[in-house]
Protein backbone atom coordinates (compact mmCIF):
# COMPACT_ATOMS: atom_id res chain seq x y z
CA UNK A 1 0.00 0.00 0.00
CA UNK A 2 1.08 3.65 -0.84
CA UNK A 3 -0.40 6.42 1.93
CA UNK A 4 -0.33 10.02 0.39
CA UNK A 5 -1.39 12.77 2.33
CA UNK A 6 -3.32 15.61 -0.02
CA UNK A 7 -4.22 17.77 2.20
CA UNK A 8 -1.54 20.50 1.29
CA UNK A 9 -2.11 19.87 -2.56
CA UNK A 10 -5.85 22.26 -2.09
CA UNK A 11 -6.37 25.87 -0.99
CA UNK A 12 -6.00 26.25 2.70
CA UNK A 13 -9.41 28.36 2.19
CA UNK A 14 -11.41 25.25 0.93
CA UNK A 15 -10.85 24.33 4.51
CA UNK A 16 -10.02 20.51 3.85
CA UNK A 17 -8.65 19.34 7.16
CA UNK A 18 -7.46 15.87 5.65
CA UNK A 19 -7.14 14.20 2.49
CA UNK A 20 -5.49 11.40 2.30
CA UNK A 21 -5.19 8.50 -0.77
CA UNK A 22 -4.38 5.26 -0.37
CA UNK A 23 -3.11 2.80 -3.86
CA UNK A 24 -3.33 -1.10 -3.29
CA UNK A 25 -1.48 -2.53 -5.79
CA UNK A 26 -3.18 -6.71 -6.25
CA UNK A 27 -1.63 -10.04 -7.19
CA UNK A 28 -4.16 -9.93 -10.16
CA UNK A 29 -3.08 -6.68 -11.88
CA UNK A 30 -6.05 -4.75 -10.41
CA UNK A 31 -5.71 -1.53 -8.16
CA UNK A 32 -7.58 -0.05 -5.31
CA UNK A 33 -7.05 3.36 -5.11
CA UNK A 34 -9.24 5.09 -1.77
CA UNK A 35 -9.39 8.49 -0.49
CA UNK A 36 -10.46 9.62 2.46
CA UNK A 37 -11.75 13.11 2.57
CA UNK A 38 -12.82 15.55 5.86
CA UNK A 39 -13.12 19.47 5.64
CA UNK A 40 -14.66 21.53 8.11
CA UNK A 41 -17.42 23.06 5.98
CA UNK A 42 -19.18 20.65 3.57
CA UNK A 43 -18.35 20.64 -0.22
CA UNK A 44 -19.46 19.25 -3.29
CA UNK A 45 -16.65 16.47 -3.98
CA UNK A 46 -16.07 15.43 -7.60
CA UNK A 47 -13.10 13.02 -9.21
CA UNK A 48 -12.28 12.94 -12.77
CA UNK A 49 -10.52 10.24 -15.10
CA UNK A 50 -9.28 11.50 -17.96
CA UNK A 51 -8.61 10.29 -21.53
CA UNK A 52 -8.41 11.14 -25.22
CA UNK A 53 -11.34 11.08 -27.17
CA UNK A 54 -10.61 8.75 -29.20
CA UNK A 55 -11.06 5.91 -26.55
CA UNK A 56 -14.69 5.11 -25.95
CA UNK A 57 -16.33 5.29 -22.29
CA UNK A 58 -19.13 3.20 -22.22
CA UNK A 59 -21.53 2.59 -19.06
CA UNK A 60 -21.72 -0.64 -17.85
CA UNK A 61 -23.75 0.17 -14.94
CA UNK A 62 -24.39 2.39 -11.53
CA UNK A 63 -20.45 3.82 -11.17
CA UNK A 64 -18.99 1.09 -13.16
CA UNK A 65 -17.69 2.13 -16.45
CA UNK A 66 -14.93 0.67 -19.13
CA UNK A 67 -12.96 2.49 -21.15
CA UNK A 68 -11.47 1.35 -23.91
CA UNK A 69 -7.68 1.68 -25.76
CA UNK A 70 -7.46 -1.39 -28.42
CA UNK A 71 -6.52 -3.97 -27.75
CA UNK A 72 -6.34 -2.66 -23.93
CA UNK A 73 -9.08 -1.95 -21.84
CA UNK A 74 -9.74 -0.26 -18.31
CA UNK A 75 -12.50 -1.25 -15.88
CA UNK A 76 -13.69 1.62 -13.56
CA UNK A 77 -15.88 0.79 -10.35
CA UNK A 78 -16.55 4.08 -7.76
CA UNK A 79 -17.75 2.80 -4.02
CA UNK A 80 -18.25 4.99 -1.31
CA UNK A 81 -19.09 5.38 2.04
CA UNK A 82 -20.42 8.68 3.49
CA UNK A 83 -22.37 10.14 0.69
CA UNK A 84 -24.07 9.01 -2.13
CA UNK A 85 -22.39 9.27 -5.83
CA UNK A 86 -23.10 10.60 -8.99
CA UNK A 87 -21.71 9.58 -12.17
CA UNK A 88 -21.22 10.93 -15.86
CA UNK A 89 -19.25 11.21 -18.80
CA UNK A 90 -18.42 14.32 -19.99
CA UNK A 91 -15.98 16.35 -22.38
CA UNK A 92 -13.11 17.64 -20.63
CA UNK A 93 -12.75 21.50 -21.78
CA UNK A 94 -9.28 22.04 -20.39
CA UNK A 95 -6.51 19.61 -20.05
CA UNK A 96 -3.42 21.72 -18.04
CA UNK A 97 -0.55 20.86 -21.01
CA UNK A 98 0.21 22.73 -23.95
CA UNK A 99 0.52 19.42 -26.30
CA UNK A 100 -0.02 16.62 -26.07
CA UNK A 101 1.45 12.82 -27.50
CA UNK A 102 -1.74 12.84 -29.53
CA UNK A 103 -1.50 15.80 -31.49
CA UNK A 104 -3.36 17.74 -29.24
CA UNK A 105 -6.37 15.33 -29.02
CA UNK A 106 -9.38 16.31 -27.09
CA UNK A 107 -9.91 14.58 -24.05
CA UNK A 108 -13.34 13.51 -22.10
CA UNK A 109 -13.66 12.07 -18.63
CA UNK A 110 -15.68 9.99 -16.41
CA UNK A 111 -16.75 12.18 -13.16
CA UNK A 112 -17.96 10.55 -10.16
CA UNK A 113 -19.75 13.73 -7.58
CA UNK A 114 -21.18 13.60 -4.23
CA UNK A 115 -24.30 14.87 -4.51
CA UNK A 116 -25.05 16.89 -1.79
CA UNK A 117 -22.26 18.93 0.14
CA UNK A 118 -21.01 16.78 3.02
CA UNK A 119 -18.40 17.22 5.66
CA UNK A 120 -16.54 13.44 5.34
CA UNK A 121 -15.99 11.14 2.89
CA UNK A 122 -14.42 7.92 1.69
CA UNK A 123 -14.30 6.74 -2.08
CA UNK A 124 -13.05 3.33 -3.55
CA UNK A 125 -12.13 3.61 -7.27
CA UNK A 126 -11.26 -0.26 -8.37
CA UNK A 127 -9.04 -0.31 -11.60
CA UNK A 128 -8.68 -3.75 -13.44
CA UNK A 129 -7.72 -4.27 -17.39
């Protein structure tokens, strides 16, 4: 397991008094990634995984999406504890690079949202090709 602590990474005013993320690397290839989230005032949460365009999201159910690079392919599952999720796929209007590997390809993202402002939170994203 690799324990990162967050916290610092976000405005002191958002008033986030922990955020921490935890990766589980599996025997099977898979990875658990978890954060665990408190702030002293409640927020809106939302987590976003990227990728180009030209590598299809598709649904395949509540928070459980695949996305797809031929001949690879990425399975997405969001679990949490603490609030209730939302879940969407969307196109991503700014990606923080200049160029990009792709030619400057578009991107789009799944986003996963609390919805409602809460106070804590925990979120399990499982990862498996």
């Amino acid at each position: 397991c690799v324990k990162m602590d967050l916290t610092c990474a976000y405005d002191p005013e958002l008033q986030l008094a922990r955020y921490t993320r935890e990766f589980h690397f599996n025997t099977d290839g898979s990875v658990r990634v978890i954060d665990h989230v408190t702030s002293a005032v409640p927020h809106r949460f939302a987590w976003l995984f990227h990728t180009y365009r030209s590598h299809p999201i598709h649904l395949l159910g509540p928070l459980r999406y695949r996305i797809d690079n031929p001949p690879e392919q990425l399975t997405l599952t969001a679990r949490a504890t603490g609030a209730t999720l939302t879940d969407r796929i969307a196109d991503t209007l700014v990606v923080w690079a200049y160029r990009n590997e792709n030619l400057d390809e578009a991107f789009h993202h799944v986003a996963f949202a609390t919805e409602t402002a809460v106070c804590e939170i925990t979120v399990g994203f499982d990862l498996q090709n």
